[in-house]
C-alpha atoms as a PDB file:
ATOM      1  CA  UNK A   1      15.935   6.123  -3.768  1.00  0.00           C
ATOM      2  CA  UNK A   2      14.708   2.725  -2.872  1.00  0.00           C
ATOM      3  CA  UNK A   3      11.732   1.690  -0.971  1.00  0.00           C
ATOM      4  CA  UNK A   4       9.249  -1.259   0.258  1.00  0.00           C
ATOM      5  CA  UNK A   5       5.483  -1.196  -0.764  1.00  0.00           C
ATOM      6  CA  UNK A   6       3.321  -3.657   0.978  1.00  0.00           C
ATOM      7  CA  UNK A   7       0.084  -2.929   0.980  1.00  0.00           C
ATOM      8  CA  UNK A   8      -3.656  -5.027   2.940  1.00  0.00           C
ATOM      9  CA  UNK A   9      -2.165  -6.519   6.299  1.00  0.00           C
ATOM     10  CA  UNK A  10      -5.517  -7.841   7.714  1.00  0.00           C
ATOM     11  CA  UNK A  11      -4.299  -8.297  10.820  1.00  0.00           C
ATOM     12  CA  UNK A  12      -6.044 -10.106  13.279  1.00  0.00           C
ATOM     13  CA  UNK A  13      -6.662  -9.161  16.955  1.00  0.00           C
ATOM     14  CA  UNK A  14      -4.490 -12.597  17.994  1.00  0.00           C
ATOM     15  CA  UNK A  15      -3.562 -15.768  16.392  1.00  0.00           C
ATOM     16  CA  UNK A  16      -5.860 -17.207  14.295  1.00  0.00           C
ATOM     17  CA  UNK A  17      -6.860 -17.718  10.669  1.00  0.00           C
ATOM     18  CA  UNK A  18      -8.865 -15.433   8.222  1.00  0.00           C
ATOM     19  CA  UNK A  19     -10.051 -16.791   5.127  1.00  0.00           C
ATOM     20  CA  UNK A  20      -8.180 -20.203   6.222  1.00  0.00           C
ATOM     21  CA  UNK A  21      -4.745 -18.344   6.207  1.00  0.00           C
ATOM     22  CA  UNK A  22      -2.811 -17.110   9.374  1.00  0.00           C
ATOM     23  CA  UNK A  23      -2.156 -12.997   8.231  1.00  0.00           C
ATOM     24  CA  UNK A  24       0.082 -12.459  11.028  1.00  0.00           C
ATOM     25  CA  UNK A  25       2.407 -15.188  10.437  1.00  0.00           C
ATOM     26  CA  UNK A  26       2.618 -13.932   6.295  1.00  0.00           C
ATOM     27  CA  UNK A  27       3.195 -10.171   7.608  1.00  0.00           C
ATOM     28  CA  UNK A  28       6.045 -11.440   9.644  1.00  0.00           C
ATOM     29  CA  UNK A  29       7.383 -14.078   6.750  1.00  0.00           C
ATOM     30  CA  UNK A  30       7.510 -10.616   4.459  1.00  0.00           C
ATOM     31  CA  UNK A  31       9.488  -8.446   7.447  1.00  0.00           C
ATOM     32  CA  UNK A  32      11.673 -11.259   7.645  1.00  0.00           C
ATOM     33  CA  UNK A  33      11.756 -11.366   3.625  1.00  0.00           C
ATOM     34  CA  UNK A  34      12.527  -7.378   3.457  1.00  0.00           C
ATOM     35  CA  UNK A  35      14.918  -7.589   6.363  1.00  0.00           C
ATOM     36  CA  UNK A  36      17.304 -10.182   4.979  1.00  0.00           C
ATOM     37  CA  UNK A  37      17.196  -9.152   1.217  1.00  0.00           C
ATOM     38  CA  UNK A  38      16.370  -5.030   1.159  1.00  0.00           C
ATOM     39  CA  UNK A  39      18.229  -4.053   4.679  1.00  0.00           C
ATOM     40  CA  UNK A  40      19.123  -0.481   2.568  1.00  0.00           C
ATOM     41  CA  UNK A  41      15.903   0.376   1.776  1.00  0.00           C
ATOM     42  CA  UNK A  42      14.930   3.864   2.904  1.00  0.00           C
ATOM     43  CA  UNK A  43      11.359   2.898   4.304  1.00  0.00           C
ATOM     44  CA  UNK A  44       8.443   0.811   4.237  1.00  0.00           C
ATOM     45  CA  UNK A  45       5.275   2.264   2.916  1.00  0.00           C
ATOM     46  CA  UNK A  46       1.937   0.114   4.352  1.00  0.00           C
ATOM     47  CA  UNK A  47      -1.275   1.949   2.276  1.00  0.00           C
ATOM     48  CA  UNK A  48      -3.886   0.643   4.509  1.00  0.00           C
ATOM     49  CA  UNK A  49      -6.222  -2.099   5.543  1.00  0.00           C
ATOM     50  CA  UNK A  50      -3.812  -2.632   8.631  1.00  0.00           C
ATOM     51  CA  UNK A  51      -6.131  -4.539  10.211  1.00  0.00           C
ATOM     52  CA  UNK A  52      -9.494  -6.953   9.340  1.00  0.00           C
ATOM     53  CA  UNK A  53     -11.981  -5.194  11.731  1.00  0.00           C
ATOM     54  CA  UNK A  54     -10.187  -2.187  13.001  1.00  0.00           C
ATOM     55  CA  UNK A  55      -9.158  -3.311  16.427  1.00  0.00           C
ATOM     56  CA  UNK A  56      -7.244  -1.869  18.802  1.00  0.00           C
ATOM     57  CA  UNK A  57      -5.269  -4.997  19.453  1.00  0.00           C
ATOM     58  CA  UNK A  58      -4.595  -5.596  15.879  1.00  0.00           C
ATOM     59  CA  UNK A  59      -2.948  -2.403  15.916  1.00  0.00           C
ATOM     60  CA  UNK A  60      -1.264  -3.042  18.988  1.00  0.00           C
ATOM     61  CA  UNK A  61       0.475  -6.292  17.655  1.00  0.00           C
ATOM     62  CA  UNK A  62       1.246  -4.197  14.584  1.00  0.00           C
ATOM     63  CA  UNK A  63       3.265  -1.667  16.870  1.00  0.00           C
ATOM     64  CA  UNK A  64       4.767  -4.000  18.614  1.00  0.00           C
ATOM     65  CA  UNK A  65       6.283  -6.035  15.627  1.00  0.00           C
ATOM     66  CA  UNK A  66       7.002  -2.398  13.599  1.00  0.00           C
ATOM     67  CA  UNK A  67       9.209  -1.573  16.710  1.00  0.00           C
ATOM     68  CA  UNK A  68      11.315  -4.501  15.896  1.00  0.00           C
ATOM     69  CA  UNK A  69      11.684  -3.626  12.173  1.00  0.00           C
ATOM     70  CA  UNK A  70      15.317  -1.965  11.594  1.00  0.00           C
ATOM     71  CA  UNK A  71      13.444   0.484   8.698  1.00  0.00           C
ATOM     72  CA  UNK A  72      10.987   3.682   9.037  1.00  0.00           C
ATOM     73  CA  UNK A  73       8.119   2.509   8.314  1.00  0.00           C
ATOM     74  CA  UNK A  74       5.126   4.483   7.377  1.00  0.00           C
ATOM     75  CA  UNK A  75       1.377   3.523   7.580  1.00  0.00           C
ATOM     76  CA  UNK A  76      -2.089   5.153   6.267  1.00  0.00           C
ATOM     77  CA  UNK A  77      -5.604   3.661   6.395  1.00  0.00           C
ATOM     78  CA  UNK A  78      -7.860   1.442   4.215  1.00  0.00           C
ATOM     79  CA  UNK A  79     -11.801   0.809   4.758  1.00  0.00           C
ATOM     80  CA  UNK A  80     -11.229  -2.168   6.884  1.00  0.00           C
ATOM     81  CA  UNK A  81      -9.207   0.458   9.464  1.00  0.00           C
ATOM     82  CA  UNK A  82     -11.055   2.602  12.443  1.00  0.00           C
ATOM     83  CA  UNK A  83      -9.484   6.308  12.930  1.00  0.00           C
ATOM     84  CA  UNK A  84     -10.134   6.254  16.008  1.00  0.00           C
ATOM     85  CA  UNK A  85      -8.608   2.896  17.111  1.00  0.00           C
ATOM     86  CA  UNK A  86      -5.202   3.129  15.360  1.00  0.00           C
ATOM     87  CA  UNK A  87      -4.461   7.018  16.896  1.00  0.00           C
ATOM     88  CA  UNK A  88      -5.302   5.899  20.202  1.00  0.00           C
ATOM     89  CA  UNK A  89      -2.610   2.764  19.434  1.00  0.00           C
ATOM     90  CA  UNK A  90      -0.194   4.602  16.993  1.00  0.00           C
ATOM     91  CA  UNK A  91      -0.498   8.180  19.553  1.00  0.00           C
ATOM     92  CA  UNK A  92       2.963   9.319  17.492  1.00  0.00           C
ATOM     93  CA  UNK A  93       2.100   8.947  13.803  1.00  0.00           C
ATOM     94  CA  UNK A  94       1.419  12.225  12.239  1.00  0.00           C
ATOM     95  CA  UNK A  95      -2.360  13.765  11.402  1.00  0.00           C
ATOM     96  CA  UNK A  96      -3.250  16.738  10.020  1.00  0.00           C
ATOM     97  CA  UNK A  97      -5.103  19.703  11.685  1.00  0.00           C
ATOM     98  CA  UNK A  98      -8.589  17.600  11.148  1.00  0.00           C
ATOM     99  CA  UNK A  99      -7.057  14.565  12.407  1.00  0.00           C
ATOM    100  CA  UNK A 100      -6.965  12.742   9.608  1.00  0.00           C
ATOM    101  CA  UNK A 101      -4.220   9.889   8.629  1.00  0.00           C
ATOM    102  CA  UNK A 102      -2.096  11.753   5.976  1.00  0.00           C
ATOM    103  CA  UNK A 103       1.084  13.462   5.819  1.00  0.00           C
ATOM    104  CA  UNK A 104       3.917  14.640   3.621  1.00  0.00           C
ATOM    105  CA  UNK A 105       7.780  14.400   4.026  1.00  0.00           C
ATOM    106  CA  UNK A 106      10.132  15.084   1.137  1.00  0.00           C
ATOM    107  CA  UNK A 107      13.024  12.961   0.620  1.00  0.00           C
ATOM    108  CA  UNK A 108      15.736  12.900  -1.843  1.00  0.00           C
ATOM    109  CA  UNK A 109      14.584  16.091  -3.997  1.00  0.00           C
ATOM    110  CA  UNK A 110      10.941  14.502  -4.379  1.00  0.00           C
ATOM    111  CA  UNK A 111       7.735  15.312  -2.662  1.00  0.00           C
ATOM    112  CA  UNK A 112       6.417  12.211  -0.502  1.00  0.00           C
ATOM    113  CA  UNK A 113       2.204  12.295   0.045  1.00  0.00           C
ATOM    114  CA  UNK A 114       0.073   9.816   2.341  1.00  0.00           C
ATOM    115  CA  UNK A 115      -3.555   9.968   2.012  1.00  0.00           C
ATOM    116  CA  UNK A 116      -6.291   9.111   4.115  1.00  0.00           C
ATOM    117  CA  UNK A 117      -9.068   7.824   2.238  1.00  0.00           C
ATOM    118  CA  UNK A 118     -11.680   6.490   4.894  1.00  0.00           C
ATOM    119  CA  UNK A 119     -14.870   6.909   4.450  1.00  0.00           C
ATOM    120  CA  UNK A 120     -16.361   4.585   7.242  1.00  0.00           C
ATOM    121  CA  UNK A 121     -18.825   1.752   7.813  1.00  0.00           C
ATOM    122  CA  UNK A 122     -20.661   0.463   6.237  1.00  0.00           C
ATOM    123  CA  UNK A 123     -18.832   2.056   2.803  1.00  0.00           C
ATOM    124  CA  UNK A 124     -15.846   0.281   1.716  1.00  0.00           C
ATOM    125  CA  UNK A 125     -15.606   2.765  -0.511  1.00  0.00           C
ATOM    126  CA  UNK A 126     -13.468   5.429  -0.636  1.00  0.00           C
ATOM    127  CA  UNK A 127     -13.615   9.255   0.078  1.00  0.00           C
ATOM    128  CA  UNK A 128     -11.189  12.489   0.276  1.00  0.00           C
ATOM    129  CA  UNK A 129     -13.732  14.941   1.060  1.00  0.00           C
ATOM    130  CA  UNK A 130     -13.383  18.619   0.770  1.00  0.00           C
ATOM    131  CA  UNK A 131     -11.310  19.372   3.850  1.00  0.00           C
ATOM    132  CA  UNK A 132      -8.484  16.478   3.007  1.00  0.00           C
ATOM    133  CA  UNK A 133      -8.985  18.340  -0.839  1.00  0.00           C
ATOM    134  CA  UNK A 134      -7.757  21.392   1.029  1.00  0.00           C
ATOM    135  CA  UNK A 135      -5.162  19.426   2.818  1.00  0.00           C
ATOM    136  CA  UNK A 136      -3.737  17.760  -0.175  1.00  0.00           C
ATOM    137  CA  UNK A 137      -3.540  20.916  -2.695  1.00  0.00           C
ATOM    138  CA  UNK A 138      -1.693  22.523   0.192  1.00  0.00           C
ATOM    139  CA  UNK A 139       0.643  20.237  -0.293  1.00  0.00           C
ATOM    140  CA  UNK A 140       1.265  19.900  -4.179  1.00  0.00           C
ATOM    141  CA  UNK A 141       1.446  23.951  -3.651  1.00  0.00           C
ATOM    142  CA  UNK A 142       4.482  23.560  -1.214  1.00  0.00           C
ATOM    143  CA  UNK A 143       6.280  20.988  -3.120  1.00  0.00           C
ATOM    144  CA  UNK A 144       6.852  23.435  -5.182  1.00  0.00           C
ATOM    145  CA  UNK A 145       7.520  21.889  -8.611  1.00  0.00           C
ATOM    146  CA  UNK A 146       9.386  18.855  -7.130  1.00  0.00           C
ATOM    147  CA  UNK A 147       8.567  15.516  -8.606  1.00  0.00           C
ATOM    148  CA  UNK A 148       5.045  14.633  -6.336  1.00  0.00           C
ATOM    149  CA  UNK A 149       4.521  10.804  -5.116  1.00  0.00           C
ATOM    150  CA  UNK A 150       1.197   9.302  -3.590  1.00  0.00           C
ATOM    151  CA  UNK A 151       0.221   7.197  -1.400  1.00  0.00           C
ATOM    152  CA  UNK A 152      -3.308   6.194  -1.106  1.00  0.00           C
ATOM    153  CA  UNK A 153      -5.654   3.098  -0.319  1.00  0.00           C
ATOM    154  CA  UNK A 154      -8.210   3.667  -2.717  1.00  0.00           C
ATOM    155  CA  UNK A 155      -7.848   4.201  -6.481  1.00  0.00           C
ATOM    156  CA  UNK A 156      -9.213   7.244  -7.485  1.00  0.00           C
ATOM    157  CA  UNK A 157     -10.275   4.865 -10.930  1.00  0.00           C
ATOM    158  CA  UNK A 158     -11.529   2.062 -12.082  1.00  0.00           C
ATOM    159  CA  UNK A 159      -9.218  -1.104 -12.244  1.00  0.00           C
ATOM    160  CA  UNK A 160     -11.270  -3.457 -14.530  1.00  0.00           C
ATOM    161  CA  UNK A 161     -12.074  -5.576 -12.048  1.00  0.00           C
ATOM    162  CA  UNK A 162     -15.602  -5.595 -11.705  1.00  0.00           C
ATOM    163  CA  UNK A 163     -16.050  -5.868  -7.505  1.00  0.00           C
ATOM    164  CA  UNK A 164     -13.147  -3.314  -6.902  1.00  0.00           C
ATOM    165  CA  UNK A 165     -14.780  -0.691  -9.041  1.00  0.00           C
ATOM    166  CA  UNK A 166     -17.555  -0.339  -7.458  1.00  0.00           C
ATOM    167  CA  UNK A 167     -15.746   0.410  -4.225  1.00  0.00           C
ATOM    168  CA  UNK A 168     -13.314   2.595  -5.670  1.00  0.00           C
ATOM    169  CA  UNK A 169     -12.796   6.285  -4.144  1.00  0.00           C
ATOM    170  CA  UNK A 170     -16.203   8.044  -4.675  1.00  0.00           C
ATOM    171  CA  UNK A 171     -15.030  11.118  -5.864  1.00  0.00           C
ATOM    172  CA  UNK A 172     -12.429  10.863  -8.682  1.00  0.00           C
ATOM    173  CA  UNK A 173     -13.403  13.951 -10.702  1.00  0.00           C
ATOM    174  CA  UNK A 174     -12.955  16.364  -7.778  1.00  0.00           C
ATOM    175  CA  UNK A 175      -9.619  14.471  -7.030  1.00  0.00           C
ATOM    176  CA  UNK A 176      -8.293  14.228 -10.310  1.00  0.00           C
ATOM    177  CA  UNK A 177      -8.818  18.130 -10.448  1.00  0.00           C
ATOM    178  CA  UNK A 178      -6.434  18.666  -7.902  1.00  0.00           C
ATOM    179  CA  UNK A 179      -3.909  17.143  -9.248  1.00  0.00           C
ATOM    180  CA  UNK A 180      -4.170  19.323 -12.444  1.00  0.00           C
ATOM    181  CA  UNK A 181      -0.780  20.820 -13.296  1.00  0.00           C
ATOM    182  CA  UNK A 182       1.772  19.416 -10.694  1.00  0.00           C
ATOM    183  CA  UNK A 183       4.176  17.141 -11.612  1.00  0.00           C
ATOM    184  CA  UNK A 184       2.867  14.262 -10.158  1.00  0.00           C
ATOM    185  CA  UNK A 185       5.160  10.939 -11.101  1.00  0.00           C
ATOM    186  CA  UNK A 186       3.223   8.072  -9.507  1.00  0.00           C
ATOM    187  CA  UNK A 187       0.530   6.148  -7.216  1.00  0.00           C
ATOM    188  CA  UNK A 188       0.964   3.832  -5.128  1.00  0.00           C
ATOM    189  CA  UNK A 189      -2.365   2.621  -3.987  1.00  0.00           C
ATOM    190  CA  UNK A 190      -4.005  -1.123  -2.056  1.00  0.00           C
ATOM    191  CA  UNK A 191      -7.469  -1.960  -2.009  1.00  0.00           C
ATOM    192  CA  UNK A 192      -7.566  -4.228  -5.088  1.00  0.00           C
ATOM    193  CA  UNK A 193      -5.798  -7.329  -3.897  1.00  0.00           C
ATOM    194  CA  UNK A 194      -3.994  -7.796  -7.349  1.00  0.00           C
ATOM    195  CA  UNK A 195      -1.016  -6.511  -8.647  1.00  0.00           C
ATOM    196  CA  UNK A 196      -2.458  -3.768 -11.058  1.00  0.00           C
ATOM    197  CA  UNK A 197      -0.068  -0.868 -12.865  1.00  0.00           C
ATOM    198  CA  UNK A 198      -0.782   1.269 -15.581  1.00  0.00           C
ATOM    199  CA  UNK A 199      -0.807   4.952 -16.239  1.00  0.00           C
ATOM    200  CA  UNK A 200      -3.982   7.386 -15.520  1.00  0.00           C
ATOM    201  CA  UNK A 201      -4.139  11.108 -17.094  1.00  0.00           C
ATOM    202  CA  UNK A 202      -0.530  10.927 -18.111  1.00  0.00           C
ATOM    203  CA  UNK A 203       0.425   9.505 -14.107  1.00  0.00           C
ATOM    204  CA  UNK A 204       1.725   5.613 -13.874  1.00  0.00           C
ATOM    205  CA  UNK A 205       0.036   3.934 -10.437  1.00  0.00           C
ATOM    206  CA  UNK A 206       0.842   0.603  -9.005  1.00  0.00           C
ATOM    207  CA  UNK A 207      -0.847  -1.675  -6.955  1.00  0.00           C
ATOM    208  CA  UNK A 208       0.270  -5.133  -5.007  1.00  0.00           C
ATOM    209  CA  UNK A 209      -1.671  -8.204  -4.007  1.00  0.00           C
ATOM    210  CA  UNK A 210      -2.304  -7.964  -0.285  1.00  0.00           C
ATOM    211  CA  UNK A 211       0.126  -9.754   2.326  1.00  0.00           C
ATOM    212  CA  UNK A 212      -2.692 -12.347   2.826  1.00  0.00           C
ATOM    213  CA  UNK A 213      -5.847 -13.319   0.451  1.00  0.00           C
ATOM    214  CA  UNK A 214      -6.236 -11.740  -3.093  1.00  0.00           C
ATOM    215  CA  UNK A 215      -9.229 -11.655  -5.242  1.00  0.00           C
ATOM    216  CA  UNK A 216      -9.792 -13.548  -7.975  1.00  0.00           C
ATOM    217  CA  UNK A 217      -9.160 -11.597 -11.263  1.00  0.00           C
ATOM    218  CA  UNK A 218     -12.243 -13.146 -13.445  1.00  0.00           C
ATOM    219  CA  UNK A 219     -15.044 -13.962 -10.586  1.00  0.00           C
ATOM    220  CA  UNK A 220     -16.176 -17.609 -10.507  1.00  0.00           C
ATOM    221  CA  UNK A 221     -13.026 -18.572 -11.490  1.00  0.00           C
ATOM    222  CA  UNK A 222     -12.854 -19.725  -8.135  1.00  0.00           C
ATOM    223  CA  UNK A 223     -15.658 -20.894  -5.685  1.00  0.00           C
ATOM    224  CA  UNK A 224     -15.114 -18.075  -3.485  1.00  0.00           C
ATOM    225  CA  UNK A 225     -15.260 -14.325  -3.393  1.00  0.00           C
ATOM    226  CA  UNK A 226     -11.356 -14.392  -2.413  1.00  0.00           C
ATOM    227  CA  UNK A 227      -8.488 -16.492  -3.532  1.00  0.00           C
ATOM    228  CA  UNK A 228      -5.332 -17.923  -2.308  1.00  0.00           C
ATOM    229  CA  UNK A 229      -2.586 -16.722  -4.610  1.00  0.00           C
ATOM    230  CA  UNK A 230       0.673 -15.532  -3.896  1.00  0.00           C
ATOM    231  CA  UNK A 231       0.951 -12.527  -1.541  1.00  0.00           C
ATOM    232  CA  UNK A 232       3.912 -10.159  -2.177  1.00  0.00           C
ATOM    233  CA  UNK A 233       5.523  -7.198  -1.613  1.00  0.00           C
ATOM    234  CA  UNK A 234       7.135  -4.362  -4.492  1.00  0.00           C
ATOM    235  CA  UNK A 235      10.829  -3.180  -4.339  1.00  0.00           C
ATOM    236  CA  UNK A 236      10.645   0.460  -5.440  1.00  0.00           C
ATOM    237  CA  UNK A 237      13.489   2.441  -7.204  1.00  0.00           C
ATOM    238  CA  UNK A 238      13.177   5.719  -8.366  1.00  0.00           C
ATOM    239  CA  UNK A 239      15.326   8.485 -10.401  1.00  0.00           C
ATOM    240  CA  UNK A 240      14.861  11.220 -11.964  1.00  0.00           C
ATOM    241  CA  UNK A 241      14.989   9.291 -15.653  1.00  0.00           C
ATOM    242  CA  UNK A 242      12.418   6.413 -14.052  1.00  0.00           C
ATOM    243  CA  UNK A 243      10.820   4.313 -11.634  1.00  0.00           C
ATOM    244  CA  UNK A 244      11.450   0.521 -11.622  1.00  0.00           C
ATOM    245  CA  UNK A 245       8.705  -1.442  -9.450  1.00  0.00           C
ATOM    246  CA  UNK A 246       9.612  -4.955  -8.567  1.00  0.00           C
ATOM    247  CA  UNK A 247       7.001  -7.236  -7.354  1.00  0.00           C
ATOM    248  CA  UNK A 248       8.141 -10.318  -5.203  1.00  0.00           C
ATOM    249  CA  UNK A 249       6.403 -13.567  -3.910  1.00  0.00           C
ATOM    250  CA  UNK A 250       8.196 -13.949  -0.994  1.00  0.00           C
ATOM    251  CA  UNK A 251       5.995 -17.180   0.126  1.00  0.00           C
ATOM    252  CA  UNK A 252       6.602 -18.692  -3.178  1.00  0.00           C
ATOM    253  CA  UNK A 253      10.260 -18.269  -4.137  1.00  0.00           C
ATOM    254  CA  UNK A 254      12.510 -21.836  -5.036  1.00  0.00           C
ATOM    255  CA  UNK A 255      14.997 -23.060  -6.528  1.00  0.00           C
ATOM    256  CA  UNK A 256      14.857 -24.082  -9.878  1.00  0.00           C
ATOM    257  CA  UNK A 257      14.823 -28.055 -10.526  1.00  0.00           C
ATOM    258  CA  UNK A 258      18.452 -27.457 -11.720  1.00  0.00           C
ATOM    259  CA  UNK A 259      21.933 -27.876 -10.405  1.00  0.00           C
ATOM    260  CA  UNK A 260      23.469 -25.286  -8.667  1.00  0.00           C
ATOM    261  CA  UNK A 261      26.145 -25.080 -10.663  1.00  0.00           C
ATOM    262  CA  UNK A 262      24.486 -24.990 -13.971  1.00  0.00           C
ATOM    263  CA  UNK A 263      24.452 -21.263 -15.448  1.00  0.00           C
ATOM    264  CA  UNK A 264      26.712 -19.495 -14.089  1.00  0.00           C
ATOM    265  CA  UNK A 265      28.760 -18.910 -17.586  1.00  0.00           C
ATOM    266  CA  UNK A 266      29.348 -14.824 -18.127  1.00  0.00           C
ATOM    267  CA  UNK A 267      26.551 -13.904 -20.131  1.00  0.00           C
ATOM    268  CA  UNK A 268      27.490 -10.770 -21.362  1.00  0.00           C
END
């Protein structure tokens, strides 16, 4: 199965810049990217921070361009998101029976799970609080020993990165308990800005640099809190033997200073 992870929109309510970059305009330059070069992917997976401030408009121009995307595509919420604001926009996307943002599908003999870990102003930390606990070991329970893949905007861990950590989700013991004994394969979280993979009690996790501004890896290696380095999305492939994560720049792809000709011998 193949899939599209982009991850920390930050869209904007209209046309305009954040952080001295346009975020609509480099959402729609990584549609346009996915649409031309991954047309047989089975979805796109957004894990939050839709939109900068949370408002309804943002979410509105994010409907209105997703309608136009030839893909499912599936969306949960990061801590620059409001609840409230992208149900009352996004009235079809599924909830669960507390109304949060998370839901489960399986596809392709594999379990598929989107979190919702929102905690609220002024936190941009994360949460999953007892009743999304209940929620979520419902779910491992009734994928009943199928492989188990999550999607989440917060870590539930620290990243090394000494800003994100202190904003990761607040409570990773009670979190990592759930998990406890299912076969869970993978995480695919935002949040961090960075493109970040590694493996966490015996599960890999990935993470992408956001469709607009990143953070700087070492702080004051820059003037500024954020950085502008290349945004990109990840190409997703998974088996039963695997799964193969491809990260691509889409802004910053070129051709070699080569001639076209040159290399194209067999290699093999």
């Amino acid at each position: 199965m193949k899939f599209i992870h982009v991850t920390d929109l930050h869209l904007l309510p209209e046309g305009g810049a954040l952080w001295g970059l346009d975020p609509f305009e480099r959402f729609e330059a990584c549609l346009a990217d996915i649409q031309a070069h991954h047309a047989d992917a089975t979805f796109v997976a957004i894990t939050g921070d839709l939109t900068d401030k949370g408002d309804a408009a943002a979410y509105q121009r994010l409907k209105e361009r997703l309608a136009r995307l030839p893909l499912p595509c599936h969306l949960i919420l990061g801590n620059h998101d409001d609840r409230a604001n992208f149900r009352a926009v996004f009235t079809d996307r599924p909830v669960d029976d507390n109304g949060f943002v998370q839901f489960a599908f399986d596809a392709d003999g594999r379990t598929l799970l989107f979190l919702d870990t929102l905690k609220g102003p002024p936190s941009s930390a994360g949460l999953y609080c007892p009743a999304r606990r209940e929620w979520l070991a419902e779910q491992l329970d009734a994928a009943d020993g199928k492989p188990v893949y999550i999607f989440m905007h917060h870590p539930p861990f620290g990243i090394a990165h000494p800003l994100m950590d202190k904003i990761m989700l607040d409570d990773p013991e009670d979190f990592a308990e759930i998990l406890s004994g299912y076969d869970v394969r993978h995480i695919f979280f935002g949040h961090g800005h960075r493109a970040v993979s590694g493996v966490w009690r015996g599960i890999g996790y990935s993470a992408l640099p956001s469709t607009n501004h990143q953070l700087p890896l070492v702080g004051g290696s820059v003037e500024t809190v954020y950085s502008d380095e290349p945004p990109a999305y990840a190409v997703v492939h998974l088996s039963e033997e695997q799964t193969i994560i491809h990260n691509d720049a889409f802004l910053d792809r070129r051709p070699a200073r080569m001639p076209v000709e040159a290399e194209r011998d067999d290699w093999h």
